[in-house]
Protein backbone atom coordinates (compact mmCIF):
# COMPACT_ATOMS: atom_id res chain seq x y z
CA UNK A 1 27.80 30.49 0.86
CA UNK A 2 27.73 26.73 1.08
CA UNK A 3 25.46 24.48 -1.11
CA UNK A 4 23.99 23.45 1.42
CA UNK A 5 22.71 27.05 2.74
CA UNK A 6 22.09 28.01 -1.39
CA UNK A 7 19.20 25.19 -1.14
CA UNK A 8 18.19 25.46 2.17
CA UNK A 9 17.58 29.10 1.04
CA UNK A 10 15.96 28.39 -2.07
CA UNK A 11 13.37 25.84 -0.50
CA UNK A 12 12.82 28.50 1.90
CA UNK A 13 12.30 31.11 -0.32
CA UNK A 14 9.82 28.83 -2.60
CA UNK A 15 12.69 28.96 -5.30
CA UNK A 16 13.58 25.47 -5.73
CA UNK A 17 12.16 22.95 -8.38
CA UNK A 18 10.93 19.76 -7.05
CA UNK A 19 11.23 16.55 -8.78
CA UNK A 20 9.20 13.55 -7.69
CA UNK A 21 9.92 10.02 -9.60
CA UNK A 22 6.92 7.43 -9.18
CA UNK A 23 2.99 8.66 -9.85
CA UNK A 24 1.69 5.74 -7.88
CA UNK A 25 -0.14 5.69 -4.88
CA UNK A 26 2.84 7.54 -3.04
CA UNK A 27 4.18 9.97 -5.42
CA UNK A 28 1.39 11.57 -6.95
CA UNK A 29 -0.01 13.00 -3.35
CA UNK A 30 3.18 13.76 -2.99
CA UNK A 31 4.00 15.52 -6.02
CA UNK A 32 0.49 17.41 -5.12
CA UNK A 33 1.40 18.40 -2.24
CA UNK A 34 4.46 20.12 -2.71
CA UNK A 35 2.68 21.59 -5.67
CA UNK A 36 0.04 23.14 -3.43
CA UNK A 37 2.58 25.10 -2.02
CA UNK A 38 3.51 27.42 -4.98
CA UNK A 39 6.72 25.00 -5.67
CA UNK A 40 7.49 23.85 -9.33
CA UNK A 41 7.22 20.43 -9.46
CA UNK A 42 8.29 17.39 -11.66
CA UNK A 43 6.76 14.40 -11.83
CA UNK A 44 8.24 11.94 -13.49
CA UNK A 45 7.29 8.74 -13.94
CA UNK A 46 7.33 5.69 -17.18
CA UNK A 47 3.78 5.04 -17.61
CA UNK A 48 3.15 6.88 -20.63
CA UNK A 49 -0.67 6.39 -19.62
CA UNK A 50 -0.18 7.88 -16.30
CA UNK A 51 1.61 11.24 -17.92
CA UNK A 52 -1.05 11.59 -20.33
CA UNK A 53 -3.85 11.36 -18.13
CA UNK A 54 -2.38 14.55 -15.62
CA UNK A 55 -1.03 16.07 -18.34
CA UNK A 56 -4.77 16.00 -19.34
CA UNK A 57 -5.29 17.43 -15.63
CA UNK A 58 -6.99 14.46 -14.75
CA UNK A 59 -6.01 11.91 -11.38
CA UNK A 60 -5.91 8.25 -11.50
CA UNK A 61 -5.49 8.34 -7.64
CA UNK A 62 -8.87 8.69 -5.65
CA UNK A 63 -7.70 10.46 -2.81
CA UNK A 64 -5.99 13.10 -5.29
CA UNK A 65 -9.16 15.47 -6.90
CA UNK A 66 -9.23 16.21 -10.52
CA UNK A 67 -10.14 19.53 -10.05
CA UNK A 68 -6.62 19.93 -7.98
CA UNK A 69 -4.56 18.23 -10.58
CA UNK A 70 -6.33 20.00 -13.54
CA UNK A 71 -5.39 23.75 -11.64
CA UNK A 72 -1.78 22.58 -10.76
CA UNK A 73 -1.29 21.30 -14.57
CA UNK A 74 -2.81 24.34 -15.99
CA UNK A 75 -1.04 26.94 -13.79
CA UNK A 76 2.25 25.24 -14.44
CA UNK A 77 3.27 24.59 -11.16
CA UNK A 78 2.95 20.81 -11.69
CA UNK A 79 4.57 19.11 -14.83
CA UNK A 80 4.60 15.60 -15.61
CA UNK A 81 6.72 13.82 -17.93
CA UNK A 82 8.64 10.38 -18.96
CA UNK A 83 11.69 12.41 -19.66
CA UNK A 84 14.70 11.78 -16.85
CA UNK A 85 16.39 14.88 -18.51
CA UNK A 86 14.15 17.48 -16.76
CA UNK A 87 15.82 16.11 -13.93
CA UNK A 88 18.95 18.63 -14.77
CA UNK A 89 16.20 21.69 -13.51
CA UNK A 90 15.83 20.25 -10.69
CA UNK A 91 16.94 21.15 -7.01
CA UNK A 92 15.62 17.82 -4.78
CA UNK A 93 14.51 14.62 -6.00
CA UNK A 94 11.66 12.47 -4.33
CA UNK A 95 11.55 8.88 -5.34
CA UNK A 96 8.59 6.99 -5.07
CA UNK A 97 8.69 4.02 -7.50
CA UNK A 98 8.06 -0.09 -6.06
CA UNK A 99 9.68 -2.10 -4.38
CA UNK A 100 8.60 -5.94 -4.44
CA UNK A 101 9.88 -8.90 -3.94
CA UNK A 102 10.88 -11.19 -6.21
CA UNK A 103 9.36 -15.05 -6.54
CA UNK A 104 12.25 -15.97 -3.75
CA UNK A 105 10.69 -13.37 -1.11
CA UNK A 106 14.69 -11.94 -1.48
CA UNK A 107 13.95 -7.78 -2.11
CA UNK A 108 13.67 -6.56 -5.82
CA UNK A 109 15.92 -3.46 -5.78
CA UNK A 110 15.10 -2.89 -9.50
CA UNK A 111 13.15 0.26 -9.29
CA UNK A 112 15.79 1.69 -7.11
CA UNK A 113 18.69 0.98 -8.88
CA UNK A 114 16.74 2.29 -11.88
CA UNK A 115 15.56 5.58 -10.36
CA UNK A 116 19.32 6.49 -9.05
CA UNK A 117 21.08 5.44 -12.49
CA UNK A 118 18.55 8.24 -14.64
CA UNK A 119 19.15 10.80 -11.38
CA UNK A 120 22.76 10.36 -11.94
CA UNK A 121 23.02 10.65 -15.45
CA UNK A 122 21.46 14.48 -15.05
CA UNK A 123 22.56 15.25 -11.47
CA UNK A 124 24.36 18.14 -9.99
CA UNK A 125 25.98 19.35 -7.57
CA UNK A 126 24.02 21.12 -4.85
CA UNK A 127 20.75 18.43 -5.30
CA UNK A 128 18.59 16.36 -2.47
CA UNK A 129 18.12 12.96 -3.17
CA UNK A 130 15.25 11.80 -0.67
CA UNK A 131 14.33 7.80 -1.32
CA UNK A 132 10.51 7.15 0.21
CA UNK A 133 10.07 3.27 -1.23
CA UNK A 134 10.13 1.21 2.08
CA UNK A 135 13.14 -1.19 1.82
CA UNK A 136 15.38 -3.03 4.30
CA UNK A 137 17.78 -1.24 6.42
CA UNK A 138 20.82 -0.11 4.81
CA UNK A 139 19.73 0.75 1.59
CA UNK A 140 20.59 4.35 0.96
CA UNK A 141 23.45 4.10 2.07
CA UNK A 142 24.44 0.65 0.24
CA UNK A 143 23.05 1.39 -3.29
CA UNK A 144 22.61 5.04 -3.47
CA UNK A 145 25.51 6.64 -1.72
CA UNK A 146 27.85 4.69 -3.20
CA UNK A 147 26.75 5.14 -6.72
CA UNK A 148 26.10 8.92 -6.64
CA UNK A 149 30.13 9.19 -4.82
CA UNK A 150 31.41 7.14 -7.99
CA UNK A 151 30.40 10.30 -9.63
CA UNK A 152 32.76 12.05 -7.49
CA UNK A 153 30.49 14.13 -5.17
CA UNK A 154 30.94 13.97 -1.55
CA UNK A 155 27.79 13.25 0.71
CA UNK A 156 26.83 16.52 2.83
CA UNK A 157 28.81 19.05 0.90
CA UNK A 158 28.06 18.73 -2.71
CA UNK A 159 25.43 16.07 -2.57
CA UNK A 160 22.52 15.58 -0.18
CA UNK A 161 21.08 12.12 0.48
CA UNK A 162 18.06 11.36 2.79
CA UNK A 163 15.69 8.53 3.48
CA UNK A 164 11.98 9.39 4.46
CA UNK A 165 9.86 6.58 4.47
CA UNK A 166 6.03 6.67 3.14
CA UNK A 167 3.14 7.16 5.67
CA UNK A 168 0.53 7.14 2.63
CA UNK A 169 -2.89 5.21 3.99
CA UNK A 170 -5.17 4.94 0.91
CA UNK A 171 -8.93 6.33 1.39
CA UNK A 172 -7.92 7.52 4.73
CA UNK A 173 -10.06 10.93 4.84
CA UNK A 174 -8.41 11.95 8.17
CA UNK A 175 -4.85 11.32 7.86
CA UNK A 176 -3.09 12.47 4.72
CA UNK A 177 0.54 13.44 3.36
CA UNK A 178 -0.26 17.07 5.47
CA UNK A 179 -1.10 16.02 8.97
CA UNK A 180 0.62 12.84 8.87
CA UNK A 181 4.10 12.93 10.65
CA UNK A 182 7.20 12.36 8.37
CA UNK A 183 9.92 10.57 9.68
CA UNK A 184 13.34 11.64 8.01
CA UNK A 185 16.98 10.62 8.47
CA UNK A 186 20.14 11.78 6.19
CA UNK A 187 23.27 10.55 5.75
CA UNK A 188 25.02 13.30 7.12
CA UNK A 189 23.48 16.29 9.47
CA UNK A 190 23.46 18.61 6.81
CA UNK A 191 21.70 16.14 4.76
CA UNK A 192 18.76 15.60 7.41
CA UNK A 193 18.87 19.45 7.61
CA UNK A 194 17.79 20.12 3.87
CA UNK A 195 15.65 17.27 4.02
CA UNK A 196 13.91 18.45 7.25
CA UNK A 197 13.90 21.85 5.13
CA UNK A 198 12.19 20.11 2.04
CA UNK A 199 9.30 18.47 4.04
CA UNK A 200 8.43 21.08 6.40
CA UNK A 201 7.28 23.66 3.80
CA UNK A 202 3.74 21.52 3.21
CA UNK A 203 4.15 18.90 6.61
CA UNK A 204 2.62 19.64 9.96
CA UNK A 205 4.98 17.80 11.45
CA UNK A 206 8.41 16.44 10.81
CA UNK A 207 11.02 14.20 13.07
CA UNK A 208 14.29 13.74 12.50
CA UNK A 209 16.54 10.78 13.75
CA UNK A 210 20.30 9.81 13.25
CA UNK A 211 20.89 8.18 10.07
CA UNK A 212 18.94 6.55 7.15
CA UNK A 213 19.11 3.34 8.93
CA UNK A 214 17.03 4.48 11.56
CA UNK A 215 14.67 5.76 9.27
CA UNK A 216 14.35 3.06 7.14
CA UNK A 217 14.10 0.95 10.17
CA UNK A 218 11.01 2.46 11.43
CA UNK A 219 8.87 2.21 8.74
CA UNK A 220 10.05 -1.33 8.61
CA UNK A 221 8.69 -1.51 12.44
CA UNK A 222 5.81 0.13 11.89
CA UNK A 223 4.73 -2.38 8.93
CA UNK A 224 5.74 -5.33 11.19
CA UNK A 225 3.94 -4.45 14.24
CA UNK A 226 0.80 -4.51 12.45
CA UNK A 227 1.58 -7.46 10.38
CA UNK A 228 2.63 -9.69 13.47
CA UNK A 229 -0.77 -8.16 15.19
CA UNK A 230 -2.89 -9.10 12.41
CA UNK A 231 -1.42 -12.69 12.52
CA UNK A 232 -1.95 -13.10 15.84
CA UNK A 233 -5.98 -11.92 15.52
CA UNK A 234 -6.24 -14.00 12.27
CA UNK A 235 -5.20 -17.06 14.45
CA UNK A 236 -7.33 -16.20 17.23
CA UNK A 237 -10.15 -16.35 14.76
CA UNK A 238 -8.87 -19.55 13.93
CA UNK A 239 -8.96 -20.54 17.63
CA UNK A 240 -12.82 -18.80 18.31
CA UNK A 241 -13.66 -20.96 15.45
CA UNK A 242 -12.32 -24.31 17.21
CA UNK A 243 -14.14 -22.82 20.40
CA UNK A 244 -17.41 -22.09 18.77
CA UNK A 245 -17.13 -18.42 19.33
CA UNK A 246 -17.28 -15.05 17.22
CA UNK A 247 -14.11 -13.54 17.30
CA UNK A 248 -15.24 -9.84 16.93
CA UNK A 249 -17.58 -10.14 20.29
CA UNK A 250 -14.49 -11.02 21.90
CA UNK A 251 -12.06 -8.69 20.41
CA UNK A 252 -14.38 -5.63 21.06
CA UNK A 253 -15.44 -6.77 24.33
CA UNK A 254 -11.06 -6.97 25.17
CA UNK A 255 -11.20 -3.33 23.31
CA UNK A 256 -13.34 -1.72 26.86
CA UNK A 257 -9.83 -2.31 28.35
CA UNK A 258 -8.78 1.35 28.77
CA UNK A 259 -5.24 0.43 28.86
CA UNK A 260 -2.73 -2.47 28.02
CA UNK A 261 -4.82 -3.39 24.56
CA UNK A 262 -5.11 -2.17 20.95
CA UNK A 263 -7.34 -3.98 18.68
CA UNK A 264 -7.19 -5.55 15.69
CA UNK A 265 -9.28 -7.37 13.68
CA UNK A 266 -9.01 -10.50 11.75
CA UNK A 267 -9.50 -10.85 8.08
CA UNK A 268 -9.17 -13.10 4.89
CA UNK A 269 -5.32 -11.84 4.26
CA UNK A 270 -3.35 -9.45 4.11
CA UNK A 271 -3.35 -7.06 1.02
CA UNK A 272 -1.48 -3.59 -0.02
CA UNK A 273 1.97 -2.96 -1.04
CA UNK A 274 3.24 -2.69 2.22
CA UNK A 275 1.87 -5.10 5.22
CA UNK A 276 2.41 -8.11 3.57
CA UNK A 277 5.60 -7.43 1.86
CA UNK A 278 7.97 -4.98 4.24
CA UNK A 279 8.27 -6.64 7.03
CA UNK A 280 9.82 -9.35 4.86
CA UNK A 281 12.57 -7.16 3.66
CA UNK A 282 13.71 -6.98 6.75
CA UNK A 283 13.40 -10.91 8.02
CA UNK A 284 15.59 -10.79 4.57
CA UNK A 285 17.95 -8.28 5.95
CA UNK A 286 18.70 -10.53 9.66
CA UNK A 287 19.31 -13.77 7.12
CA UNK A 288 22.09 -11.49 5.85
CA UNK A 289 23.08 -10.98 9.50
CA UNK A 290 22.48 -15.06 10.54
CA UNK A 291 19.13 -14.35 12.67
CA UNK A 292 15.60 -15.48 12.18
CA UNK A 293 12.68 -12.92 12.05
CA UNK A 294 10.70 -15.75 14.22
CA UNK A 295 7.86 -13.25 14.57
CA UNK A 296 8.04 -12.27 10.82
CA UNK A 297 8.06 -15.29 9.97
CA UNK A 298 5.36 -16.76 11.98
CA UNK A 299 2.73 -13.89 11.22
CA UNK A 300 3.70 -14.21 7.26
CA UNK A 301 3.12 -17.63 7.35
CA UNK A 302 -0.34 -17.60 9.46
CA UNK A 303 -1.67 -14.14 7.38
CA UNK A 304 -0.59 -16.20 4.19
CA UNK A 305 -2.67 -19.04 5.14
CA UNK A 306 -5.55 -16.97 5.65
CA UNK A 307 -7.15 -17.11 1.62
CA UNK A 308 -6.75 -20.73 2.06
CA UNK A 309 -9.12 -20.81 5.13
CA UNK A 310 -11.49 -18.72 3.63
CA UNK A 311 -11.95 -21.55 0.62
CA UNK A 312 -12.16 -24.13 3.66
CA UNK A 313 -15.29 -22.03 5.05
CA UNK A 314 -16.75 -21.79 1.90
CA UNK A 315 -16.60 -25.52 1.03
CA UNK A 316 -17.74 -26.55 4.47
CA UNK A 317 -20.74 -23.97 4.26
CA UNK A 318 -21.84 -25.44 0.75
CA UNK A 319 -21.53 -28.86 2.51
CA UNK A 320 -23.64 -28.08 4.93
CA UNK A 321 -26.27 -27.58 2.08
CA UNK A 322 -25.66 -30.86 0.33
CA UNK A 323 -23.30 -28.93 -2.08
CA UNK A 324 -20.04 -29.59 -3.50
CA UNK A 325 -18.17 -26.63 -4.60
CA UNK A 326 -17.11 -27.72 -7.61
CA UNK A 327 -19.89 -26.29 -9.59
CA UNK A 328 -21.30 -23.90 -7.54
CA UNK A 329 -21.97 -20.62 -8.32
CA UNK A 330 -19.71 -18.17 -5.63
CA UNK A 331 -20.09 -14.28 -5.94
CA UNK A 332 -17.28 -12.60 -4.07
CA UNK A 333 -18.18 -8.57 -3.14
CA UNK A 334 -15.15 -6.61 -2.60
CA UNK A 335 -11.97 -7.41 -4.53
CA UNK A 336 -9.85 -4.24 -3.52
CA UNK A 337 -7.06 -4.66 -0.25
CA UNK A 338 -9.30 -2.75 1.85
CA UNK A 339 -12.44 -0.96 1.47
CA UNK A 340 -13.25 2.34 -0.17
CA UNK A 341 -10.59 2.28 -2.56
CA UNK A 342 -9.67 0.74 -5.93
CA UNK A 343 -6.63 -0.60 -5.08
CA UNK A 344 -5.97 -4.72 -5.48
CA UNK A 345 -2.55 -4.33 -5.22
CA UNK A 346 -2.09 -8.18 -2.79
CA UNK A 347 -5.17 -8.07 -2.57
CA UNK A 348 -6.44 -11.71 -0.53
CA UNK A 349 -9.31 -11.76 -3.01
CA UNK A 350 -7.31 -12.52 -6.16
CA UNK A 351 -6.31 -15.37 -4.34
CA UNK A 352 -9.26 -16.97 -3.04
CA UNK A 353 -10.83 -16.00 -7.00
CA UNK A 354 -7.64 -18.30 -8.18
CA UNK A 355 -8.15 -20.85 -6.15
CA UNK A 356 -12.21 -21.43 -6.48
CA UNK A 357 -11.48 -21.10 -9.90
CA UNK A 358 -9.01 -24.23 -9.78
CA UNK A 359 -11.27 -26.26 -7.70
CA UNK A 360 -14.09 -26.01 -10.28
CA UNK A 361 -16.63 -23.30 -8.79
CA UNK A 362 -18.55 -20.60 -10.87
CA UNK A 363 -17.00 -17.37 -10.02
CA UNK A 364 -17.79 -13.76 -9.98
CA UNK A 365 -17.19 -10.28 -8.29
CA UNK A 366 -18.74 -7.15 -7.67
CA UNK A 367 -16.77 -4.60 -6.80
CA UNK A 368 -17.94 -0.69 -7.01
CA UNK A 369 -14.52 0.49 -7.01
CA UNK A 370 -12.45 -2.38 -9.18
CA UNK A 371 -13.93 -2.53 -12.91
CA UNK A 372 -11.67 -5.41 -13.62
CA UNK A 373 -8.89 -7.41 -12.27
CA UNK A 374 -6.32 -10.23 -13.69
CA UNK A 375 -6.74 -13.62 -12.74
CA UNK A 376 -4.95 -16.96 -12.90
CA UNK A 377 -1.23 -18.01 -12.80
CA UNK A 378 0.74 -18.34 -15.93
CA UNK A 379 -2.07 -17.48 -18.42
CA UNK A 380 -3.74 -14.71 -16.88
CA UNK A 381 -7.14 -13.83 -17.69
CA UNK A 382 -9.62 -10.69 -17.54
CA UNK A 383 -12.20 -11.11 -15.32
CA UNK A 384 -14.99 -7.66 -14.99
CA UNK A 385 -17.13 -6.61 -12.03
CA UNK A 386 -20.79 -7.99 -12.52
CA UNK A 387 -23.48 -5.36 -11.36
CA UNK A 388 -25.27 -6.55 -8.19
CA UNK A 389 -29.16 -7.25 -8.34
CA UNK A 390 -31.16 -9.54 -6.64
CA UNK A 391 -30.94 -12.09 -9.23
CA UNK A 392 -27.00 -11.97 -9.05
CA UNK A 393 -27.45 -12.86 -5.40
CA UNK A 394 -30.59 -15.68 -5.28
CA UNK A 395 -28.72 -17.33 -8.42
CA UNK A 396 -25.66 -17.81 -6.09
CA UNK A 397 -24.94 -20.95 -4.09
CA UNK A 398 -22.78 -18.93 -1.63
CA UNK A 399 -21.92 -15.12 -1.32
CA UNK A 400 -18.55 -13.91 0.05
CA UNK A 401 -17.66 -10.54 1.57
CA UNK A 402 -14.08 -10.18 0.99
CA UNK A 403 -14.11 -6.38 1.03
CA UNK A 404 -16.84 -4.33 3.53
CA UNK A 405 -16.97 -1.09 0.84
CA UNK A 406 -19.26 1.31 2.50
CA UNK A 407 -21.21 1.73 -0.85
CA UNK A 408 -22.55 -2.19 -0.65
CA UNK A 409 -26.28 -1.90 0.92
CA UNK A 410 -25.23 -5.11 2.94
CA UNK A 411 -28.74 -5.51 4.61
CA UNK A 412 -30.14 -5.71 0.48
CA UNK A 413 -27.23 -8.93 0.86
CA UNK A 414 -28.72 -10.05 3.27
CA UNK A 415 -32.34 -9.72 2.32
CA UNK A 416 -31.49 -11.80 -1.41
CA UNK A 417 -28.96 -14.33 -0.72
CA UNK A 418 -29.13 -17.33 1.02
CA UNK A 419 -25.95 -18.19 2.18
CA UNK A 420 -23.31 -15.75 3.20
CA UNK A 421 -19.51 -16.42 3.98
CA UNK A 422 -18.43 -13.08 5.67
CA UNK A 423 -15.06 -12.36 6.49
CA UNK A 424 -15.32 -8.79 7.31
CA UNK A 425 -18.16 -8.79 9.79
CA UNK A 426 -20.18 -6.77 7.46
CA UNK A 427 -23.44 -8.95 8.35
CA UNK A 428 -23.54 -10.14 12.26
CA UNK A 429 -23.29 -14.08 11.63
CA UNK A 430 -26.09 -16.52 12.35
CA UNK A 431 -29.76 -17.50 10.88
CA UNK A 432 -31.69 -14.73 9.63
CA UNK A 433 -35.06 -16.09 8.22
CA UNK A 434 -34.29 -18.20 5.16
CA UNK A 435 -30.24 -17.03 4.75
CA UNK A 436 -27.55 -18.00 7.15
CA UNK A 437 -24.44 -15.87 7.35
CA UNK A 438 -21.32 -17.68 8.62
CA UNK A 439 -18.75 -15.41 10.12
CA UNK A 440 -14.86 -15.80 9.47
């Protein structure tokens, strides 16, 4: 029997060992997941902090329970550890770890490079390498096929290699590693066959295309599209401001269009790992090839510009009052990417903090979800969340809404502030009694 058939089989038959590297945001739902399913899992990962705390069957992700990590941990069927030389148990590996860019915008292949070199040094033959971290076209098949043939395996007989993209949407409560479709590609057919294997024991449903490329490619498209879409409504909120007119009446006014329109909405910047940072892997990737990402480029450099705006609206609200912002006392609510969720990973608010903080104004945050974040270039500092009152809100010269949590009683915002600088449309914009709210 073939390797490939002897782990096809033993997926099949719940007998394989599953190794996921990366605990983040990705790996750990992941790692959960295949858990879930009576599967022996790995997780490995170098944050000694992050192995403790699950090996204490506790999660540091929101959208992963305790109470699910805590029975995984305890019935053994999940395992998490620092140590690359479980990896030698193990049948496929998962891996999950960052990918950023560096100062340059040019893709930091780091974590990659990093994750292969410890699969390598306890691989075997008859194993699944599947790489999730969105990266530029080409990748698995430019760093990791080449580096796991050194070794003298051949890809699709004695080695397996896949590419699978992430489709993780933090706090989504609908949508979730389950019933979220998993696009998968391998380097050979009987790669994309064990990898199609691998997924479908815990996905609802899985598609397959013709090479790694592809795959990688799509997530790449998927990122851009909204990206490029984003940067087109941020502008147009730019434009409704020139015109005098609020840019959500006319976006969900478009949005009774039953076909030819999908809206978005606009915002103070982009934030997450992914929308603001994959589609420039792959404006990196057509440099390579002597073609500009126009579009890319464009919607990165409009969505960049967004923070920046914000501070403009700010300063020209305070002006309005006879106040300079130098001075003033600004309270931002919401410092995560998006609301409902701790994460500040690019988040537009760390920004906007940094720069009120350089042009002299009194900052703080509330943020239900974010106990503290770092601020500053260079030096950083610590900066906590300040517990919201009424007297945190009259004190301030101007409030911000940066992030629309759920959990923020916006109409008590409303009721004990008296100026408001909304960029999430959490308060409809205008004069209400003595506070005026002015919309993004």
């Amino acid at each position: 029997m073939s390797l490939k058939q002897q782990l096809v089989d033993r997926i099949q038959n719940s007998e394989a060992t599953l190794a996921v590297i990366g605990l983040g945001y990705v790996g750990l739902p992941l790692a959960v997941e295949f858990a879930s399913e009576g599967f022996h899992v790995i997780g490995i990962d170098v944050d000694e902090k992050k192995i403790a705390t699950l090996q204490a069957g506790k999660s540091y992700i929101p959208d992963v329970p305790t109470e699910k990590v805590a029975t995984l941990i305890e019935s053994g069927y999940l395992k998490a550890t620092s140590d690359y030389s479980a990896l030698a148990n193990a049948d496929t590996v998962n891996i999950c770890v960052p990918t950023p860019l560096q100062e340059n915008h040019d893709p930091d292949m780091s974590y990659i490079i990093s994750a292969i070199e410890s699969i390598i040094a306890h691989s075997h033959p008859g194993m699944l390498i599947v790489l999730e971290s969105t990266t530029y076209p080409g990748t698995t098949e430019e760093i990791i096929q080449p580096r796991l043939e050194a070794q003298g395996y051949t890809t699709g007989e004695d080695i397996f290699i896949a590419f699978s993209g992430e489709r993780i949407d933090p706090g989504n409560a609908t949508y979730g590693v389950h019933n979220t479709p998993k696009v998968v590609g391998g380097v050979t057919p009987n790669c994309s066959e064990i990898a199609v294997a691998l997924y479908s024991i815990t996905i609802e449903t899985v598609v397959p295309v013709s090479s790694t490329t592809t795959a990688e490619m799509v997530k790449l498209v998927e990122n851009t599209f909204r990206a490029v879409n984003i940067g087109l409504v941020n502008e147009i909120a730019i434009m409704c401001d020139r015109l005098g007119l609020n840019p959500w009446e006319v976006i969900d006014a478009a949005a009774t269009k039953p076909f030819g329109f999908m809206p978005f909405y606009p915002g103070p910047g982009l934030g997450g790992h992914c929308i603001p940072i994959d589609p420039l892997y792959l404006s990196w990737k057509m440099k390579t090839l002597h073609y500009n990402a126009r579009f890319i480029e464009l919607a990165d450099e409009i969505n960049s510009s967004m923070p920046r705006y914000v501070i403009s609206k700010i300063t020209d609200a305070l002006n309005d009052e006879a106040k300079a912002l130098r001075g003033s006392k600004v309270v931002i609510l919401g410092v995560a990417y998006k609301p409902n969720i701790d994460d500040v990973r690019e988040s537009p608010a760390l920004e906007i903090i940094d720069i009120l903080y350089e042009k002299g104004a009194d900052v703080t945050y509330h943020d239900p979800y974010v106990a503290s974040i770092r601020i500053g270039k260079g030096e950083t500092q610590i900066m906590t969340s300040t517990d919201m009152d009424a007297d945190l809100l009259a004190n301030a010269d101007c409030v911000v809404v940066v992030t629309n949590h759920k959990s923020i009683d916006w109409q008590f915002v409303l009721e004990h502030s008296s100026l408001i600088v909304d960029t999430r449309h959490a308060i409809i914009p205008g004069d209400h009694g003595s506070t005026r709210v002015i919309g993004l």
